[in-house]
N, C-alpha and C. Protein backbone atom coordinates (compact mmCIF):
# COMPACT_ATOMS: atom_id res chain seq x y z
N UNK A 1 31.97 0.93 -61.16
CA UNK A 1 32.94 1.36 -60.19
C UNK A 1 33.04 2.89 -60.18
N UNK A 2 33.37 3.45 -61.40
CA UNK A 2 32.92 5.07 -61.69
C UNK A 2 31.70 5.55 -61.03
N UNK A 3 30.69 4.85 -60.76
CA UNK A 3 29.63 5.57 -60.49
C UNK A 3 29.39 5.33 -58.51
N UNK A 4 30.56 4.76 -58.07
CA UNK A 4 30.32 4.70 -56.85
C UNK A 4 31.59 5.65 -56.06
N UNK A 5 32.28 6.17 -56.70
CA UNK A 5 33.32 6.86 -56.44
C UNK A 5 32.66 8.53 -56.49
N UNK A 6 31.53 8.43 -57.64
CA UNK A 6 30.93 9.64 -58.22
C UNK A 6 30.03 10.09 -57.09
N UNK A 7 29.12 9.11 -56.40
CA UNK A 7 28.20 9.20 -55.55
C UNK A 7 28.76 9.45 -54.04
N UNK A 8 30.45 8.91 -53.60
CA UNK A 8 31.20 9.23 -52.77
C UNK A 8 31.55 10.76 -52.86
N UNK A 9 31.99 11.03 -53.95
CA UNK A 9 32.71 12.33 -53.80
C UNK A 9 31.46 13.41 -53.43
N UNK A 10 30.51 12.89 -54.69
CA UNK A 10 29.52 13.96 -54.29
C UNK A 10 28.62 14.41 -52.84
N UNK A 11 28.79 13.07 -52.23
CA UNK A 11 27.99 13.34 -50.55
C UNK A 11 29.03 13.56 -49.78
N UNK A 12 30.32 13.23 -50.06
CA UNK A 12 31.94 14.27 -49.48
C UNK A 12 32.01 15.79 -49.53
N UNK A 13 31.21 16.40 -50.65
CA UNK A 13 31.21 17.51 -50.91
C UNK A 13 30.48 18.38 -50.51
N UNK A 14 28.98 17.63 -50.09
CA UNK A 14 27.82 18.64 -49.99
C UNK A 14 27.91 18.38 -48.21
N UNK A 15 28.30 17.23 -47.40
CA UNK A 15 28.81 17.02 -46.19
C UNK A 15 29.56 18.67 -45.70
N UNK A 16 31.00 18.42 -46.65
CA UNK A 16 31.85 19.64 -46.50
C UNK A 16 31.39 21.01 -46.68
N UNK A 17 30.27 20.99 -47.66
CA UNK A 17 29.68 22.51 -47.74
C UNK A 17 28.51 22.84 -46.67
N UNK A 18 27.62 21.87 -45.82
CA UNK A 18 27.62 22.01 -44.90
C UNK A 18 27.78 22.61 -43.92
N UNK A 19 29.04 21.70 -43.73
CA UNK A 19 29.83 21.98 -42.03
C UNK A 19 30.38 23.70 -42.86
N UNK A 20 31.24 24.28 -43.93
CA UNK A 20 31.56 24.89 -43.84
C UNK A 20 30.71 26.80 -43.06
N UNK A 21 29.42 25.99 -44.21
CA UNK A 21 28.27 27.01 -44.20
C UNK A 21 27.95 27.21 -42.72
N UNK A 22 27.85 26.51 -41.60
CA UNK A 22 27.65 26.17 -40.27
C UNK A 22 28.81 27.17 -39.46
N UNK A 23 29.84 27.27 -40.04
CA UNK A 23 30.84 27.73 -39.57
C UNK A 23 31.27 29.29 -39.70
N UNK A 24 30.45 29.74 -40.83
CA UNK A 24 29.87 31.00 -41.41
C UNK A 24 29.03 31.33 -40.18
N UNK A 25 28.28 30.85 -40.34
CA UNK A 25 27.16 31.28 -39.87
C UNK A 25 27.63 31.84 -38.06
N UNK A 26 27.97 30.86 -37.86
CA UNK A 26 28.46 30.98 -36.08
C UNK A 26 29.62 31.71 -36.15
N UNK A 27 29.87 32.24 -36.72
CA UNK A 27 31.48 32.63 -36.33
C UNK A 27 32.55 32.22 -36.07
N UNK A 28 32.63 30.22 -36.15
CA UNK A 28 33.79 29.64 -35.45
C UNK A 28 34.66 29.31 -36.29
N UNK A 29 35.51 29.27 -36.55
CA UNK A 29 36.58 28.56 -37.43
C UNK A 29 37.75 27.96 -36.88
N UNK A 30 38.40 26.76 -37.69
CA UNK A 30 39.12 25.99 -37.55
C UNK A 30 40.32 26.58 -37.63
N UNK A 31 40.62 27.91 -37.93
CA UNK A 31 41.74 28.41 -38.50
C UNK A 31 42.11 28.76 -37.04
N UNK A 32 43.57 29.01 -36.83
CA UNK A 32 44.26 29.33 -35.52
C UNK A 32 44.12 30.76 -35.41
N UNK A 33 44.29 31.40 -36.52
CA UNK A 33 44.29 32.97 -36.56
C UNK A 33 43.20 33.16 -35.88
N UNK A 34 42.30 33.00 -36.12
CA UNK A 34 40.75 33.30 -35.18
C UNK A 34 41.44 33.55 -33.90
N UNK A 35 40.75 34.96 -33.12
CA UNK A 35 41.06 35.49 -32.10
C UNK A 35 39.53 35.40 -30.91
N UNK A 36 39.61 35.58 -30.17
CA UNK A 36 38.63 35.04 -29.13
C UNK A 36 37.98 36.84 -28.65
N UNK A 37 38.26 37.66 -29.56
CA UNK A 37 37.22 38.76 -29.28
C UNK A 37 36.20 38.61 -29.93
N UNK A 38 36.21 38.29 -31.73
CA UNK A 38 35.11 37.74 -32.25
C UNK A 38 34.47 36.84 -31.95
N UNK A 39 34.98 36.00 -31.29
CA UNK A 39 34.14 34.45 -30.71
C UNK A 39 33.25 35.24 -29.48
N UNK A 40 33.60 36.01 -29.19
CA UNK A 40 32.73 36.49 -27.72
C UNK A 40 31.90 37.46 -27.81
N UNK A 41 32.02 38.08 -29.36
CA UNK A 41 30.82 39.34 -29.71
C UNK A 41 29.64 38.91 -30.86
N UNK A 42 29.90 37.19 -30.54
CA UNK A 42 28.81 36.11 -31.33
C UNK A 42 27.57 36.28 -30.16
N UNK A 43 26.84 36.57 -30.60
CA UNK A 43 25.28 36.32 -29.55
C UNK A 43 25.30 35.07 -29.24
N UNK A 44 24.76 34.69 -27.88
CA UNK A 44 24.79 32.84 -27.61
C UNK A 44 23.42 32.59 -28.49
N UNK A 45 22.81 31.23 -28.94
CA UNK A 45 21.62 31.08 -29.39
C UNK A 45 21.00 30.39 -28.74
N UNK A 46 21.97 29.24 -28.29
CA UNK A 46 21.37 27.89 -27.32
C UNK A 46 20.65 28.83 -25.69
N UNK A 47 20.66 27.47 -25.09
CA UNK A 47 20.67 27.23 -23.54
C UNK A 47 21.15 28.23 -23.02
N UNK A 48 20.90 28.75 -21.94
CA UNK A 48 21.90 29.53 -20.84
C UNK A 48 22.63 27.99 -20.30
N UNK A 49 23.73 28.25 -20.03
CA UNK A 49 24.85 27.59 -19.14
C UNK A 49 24.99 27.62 -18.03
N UNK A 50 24.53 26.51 -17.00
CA UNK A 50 24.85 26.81 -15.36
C UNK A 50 26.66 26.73 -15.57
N UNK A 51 26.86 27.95 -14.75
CA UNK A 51 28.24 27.88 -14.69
C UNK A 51 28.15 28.62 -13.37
N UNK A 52 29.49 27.85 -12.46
CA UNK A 52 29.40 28.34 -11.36
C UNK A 52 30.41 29.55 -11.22
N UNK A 53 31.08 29.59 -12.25
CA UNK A 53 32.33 31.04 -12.02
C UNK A 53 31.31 32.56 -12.39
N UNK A 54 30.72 32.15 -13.09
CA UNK A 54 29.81 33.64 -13.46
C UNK A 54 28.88 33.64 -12.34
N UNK A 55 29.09 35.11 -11.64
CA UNK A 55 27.81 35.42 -10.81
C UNK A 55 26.31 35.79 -11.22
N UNK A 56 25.56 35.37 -10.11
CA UNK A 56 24.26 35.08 -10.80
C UNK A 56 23.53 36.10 -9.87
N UNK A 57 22.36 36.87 -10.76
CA UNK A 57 22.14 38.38 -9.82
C UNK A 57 21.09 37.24 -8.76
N UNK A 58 20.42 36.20 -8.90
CA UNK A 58 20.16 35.92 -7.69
C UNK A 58 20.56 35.14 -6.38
N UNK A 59 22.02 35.51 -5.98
CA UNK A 59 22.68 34.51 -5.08
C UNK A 59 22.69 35.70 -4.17
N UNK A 60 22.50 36.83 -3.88
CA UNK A 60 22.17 37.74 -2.69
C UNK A 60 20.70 38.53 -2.72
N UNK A 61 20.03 38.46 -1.87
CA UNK A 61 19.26 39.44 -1.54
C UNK A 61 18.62 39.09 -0.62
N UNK A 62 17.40 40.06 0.54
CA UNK A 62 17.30 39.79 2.07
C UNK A 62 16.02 38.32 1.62
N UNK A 63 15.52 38.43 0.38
CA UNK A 63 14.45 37.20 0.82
C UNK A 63 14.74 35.78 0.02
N UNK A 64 14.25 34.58 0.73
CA UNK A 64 14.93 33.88 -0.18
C UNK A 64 13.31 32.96 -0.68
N UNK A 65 13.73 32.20 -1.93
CA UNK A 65 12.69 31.80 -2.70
C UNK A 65 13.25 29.90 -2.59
N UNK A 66 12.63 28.72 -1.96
CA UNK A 66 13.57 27.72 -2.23
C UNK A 66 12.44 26.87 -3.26
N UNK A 67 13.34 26.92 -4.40
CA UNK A 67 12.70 25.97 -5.75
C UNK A 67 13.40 24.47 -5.97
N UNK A 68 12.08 24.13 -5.89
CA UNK A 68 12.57 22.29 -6.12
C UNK A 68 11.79 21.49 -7.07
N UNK A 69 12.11 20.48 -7.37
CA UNK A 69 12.02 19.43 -8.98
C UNK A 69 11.18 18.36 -7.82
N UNK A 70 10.06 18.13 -7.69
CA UNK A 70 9.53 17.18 -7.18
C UNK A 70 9.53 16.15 -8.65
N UNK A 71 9.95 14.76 -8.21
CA UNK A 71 9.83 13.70 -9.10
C UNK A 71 8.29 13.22 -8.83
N UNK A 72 7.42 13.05 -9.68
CA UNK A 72 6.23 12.40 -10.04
C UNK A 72 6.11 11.19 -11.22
N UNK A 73 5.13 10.12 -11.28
CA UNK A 73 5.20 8.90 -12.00
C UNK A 73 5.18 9.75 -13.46
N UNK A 74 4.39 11.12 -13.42
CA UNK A 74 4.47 10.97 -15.05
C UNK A 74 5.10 12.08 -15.41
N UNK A 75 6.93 12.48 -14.68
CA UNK A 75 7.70 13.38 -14.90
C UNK A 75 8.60 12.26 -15.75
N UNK A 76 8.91 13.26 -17.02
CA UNK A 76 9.72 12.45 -17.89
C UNK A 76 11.41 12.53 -17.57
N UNK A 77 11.82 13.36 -16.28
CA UNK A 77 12.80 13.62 -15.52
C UNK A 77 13.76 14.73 -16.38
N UNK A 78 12.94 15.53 -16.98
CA UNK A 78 13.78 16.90 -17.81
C UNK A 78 14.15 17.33 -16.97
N UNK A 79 15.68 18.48 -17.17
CA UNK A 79 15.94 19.36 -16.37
C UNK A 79 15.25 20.21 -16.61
N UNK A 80 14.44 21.46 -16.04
CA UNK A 80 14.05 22.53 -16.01
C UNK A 80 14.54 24.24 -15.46
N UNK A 81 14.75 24.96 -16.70
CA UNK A 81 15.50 26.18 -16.38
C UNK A 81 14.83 26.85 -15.81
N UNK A 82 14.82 27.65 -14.29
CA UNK A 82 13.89 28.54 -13.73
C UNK A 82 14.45 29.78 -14.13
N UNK A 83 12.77 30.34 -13.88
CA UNK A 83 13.13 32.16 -14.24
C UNK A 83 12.22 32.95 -13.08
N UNK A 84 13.08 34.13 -13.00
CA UNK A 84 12.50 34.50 -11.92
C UNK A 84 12.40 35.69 -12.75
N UNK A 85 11.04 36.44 -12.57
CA UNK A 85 10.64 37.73 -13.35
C UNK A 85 10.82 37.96 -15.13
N UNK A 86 11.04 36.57 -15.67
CA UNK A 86 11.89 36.22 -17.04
C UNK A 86 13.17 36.34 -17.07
N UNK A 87 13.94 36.38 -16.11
CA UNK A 87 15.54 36.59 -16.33
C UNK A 87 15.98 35.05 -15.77
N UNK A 88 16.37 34.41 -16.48
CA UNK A 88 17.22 32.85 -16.10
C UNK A 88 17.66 33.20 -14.86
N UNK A 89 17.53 32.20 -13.99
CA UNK A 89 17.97 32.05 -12.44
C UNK A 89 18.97 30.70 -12.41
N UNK A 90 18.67 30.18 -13.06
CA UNK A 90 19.39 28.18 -13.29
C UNK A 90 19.16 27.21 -13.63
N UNK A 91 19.87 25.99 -13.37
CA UNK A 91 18.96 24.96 -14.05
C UNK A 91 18.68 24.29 -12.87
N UNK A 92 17.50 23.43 -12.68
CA UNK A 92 17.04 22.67 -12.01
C UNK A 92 17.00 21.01 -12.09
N UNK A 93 17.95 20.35 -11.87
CA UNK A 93 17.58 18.78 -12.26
C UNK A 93 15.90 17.80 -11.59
N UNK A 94 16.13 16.43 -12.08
CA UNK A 94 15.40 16.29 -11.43
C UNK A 94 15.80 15.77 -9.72
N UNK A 95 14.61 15.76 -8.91
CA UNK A 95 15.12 16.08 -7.68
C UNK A 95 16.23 17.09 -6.38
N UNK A 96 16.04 18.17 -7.46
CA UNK A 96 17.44 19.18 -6.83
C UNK A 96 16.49 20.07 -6.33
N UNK A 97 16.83 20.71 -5.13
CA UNK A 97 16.50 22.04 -5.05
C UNK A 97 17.20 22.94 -4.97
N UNK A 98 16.87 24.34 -5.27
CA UNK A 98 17.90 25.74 -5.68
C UNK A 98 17.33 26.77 -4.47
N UNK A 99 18.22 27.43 -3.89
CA UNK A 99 17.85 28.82 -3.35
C UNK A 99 18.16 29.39 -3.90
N UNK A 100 16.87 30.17 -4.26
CA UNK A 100 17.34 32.15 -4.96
C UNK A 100 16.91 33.05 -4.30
N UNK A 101 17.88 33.80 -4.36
CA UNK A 101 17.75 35.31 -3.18
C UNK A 101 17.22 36.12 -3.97
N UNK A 102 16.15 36.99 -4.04
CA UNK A 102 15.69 38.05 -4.33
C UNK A 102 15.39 39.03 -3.41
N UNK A 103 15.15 40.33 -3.87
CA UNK A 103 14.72 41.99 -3.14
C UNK A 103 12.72 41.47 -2.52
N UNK A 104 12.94 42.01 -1.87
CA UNK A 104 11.14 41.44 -0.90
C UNK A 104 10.47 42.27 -2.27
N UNK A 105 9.05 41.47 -1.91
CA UNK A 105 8.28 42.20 -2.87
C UNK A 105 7.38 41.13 -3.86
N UNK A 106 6.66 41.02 -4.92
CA UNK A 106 5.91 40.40 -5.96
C UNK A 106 7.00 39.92 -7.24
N UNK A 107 7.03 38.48 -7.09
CA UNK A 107 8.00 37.56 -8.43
C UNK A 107 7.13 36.83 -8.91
N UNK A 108 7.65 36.82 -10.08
CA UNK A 108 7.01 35.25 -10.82
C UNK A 108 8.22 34.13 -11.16
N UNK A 109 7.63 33.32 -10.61
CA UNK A 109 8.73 32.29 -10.54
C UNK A 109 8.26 31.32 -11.98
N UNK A 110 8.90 30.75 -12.65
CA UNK A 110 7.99 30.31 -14.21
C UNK A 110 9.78 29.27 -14.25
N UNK A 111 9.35 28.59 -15.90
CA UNK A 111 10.57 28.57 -16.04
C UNK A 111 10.39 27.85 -17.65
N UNK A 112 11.25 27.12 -18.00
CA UNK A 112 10.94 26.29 -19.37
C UNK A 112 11.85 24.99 -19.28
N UNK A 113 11.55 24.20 -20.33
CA UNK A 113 12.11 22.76 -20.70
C UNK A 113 12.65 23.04 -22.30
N UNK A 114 13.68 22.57 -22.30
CA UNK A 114 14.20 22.37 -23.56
C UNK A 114 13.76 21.27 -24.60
N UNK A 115 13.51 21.90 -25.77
CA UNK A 115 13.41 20.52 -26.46
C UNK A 115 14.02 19.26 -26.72
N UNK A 116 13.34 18.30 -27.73
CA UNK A 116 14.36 17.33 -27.95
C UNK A 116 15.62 17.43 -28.34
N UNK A 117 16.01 17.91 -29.23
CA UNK A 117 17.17 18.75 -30.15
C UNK A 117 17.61 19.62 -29.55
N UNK A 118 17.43 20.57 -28.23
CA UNK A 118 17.34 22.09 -28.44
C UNK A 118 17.28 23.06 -29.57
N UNK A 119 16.40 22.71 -30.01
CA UNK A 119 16.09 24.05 -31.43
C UNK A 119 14.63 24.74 -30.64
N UNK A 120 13.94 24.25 -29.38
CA UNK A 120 13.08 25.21 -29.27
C UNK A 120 12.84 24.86 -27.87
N UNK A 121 11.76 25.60 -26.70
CA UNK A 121 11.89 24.82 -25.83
C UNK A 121 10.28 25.65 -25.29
N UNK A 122 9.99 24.83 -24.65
CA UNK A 122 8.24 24.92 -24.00
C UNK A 122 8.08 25.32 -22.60
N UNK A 123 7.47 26.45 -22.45
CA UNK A 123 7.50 27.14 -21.54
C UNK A 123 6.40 26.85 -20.46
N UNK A 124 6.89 26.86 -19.13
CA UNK A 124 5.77 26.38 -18.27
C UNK A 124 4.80 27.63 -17.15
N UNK A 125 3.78 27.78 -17.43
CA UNK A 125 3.51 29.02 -16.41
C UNK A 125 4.38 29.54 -14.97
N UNK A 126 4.02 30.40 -15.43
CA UNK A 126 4.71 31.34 -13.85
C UNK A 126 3.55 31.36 -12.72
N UNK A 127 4.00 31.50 -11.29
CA UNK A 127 3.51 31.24 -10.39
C UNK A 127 4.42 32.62 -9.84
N UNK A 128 3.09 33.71 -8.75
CA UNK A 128 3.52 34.59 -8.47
C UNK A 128 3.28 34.29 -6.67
N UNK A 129 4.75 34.88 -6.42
CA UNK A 129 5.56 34.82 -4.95
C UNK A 129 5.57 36.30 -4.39
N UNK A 130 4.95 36.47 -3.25
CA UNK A 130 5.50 37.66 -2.47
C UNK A 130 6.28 37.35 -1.64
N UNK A 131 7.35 37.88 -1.38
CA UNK A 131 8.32 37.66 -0.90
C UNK A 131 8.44 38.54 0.31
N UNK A 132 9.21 38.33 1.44
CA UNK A 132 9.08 38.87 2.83
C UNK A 132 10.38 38.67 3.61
N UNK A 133 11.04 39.08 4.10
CA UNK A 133 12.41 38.87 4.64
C UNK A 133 11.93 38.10 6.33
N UNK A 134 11.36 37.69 6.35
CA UNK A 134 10.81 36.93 7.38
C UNK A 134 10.84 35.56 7.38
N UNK A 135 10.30 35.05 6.48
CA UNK A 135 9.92 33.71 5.76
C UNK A 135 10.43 33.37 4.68
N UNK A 136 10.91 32.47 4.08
CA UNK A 136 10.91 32.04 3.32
C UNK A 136 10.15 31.16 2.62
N UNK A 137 9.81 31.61 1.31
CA UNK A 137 8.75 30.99 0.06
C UNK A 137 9.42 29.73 -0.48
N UNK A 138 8.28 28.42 -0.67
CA UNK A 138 8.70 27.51 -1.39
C UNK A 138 8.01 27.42 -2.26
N UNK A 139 8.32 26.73 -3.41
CA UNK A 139 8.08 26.96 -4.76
C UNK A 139 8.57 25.10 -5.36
N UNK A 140 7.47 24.20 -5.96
CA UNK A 140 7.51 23.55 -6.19
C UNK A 140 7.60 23.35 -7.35
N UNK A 141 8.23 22.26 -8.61
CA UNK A 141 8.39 22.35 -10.35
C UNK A 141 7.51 20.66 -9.79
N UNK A 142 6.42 20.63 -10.88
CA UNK A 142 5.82 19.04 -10.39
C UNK A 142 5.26 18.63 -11.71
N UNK A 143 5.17 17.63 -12.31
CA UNK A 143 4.50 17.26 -13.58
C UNK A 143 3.37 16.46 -12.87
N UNK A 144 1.81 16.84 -12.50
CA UNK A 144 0.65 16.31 -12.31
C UNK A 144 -0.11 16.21 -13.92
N UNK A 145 -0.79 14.78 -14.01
CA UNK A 145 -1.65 14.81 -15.08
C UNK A 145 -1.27 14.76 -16.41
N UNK A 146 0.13 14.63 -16.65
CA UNK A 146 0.87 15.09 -17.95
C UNK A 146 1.03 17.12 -18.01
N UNK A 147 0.79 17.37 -17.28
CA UNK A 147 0.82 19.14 -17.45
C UNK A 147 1.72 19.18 -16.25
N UNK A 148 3.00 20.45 -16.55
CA UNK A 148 4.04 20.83 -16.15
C UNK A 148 3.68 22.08 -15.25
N UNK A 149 4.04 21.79 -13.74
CA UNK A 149 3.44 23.49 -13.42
C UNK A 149 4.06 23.75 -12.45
N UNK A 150 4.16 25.06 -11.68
CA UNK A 150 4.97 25.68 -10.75
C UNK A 150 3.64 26.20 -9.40
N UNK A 151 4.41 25.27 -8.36
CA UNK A 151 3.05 26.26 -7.24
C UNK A 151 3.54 26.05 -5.93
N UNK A 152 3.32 27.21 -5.15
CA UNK A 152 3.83 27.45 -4.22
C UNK A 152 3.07 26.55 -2.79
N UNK A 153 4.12 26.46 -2.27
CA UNK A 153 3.69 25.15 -0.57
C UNK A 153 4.14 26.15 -0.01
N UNK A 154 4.02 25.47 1.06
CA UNK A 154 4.05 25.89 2.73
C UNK A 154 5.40 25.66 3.27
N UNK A 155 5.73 24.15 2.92
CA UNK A 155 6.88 23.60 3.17
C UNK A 155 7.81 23.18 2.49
N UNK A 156 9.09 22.84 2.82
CA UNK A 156 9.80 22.26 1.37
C UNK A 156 9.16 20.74 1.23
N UNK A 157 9.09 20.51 0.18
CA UNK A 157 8.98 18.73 -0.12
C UNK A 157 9.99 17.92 0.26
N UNK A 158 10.03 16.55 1.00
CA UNK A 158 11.06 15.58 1.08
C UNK A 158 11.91 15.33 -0.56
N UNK A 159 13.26 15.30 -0.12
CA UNK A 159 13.98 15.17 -1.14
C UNK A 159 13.29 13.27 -1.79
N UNK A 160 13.42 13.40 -2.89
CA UNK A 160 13.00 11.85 -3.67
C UNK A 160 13.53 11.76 -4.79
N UNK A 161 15.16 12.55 -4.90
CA UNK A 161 15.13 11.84 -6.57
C UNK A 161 15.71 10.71 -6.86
């Protein structure tokens, strides 16, 4: 009976040292005193966050870029974060499409998938867009073949998700 109380406490303990160490590390604590200037001069590590209250530098400019999630048989239906020039633009579900406004001129439209866990995430080539205040560029996300890739049409694709 001693020795099952012993084996309790001890995976109670190293549980608790843990979570505490976790809590170090990030900056968060359970304590009320914690003030929300330090919580906000923590670097993020994860994901960018679609959030619609924060403005996003690509929701104005004269050309627009329209990016869409074509569903295919061998899309495993990830969301995919687009980037435009490497700066996060959003997230993309499957079957959604996004307009992003950019300045006319040469982009690379690219983006990545998050891992299983998010501890890392796999990046899919960029596909380069000239852009023209005339026309608007479409830009397709498609999983052909088991390989993930970005390429530009003519037209938008029929919505299918």
């Amino acid at each position: 009976m001693l020795s099952r109380f012993t084996l309790a406490t001890l995976m109670a303990t190293i549980m608790l040292t843990g979570c505490a160490r976790l809590a170090a590390v990030t900056g968060t604590s359970h304590d009320s005193t914690a003030t929300a200037d330090t919580s906000a001069a923590q670097p993020a590590t994860g994901a960018p966050i679609d959030n619609n209250d924060s403005p996003s530098p690509f929701e104005t400019g004269p050309t627009v870029i329209n990016v869409s999630h074509l569903v295919t048989r061998t899309d495993d239906g990830s969301s995919v974060y687009v980037t435009v020039d490497g700066q996060d633009a959003g997230l993309l579900k499957k079957g959604e499409k996004r307009e992003i406004r950019v300045a006319p001129g040469k982009h690379q439209i690219g983006g990545y998938v998050q891992t299983l866990f998010g501890f890392g995430k796999v990046t899919i080539a960029s596909v380069d867009v000239t852009t023209d205040p005339n026309s608007p560029k479409n830009v397709v996300y498609s999983v052909t073949r088991q390989k993930p890739a970005f390429s530009e049409t003519d037209a938008t694709p029929p919505n299918n998700s």
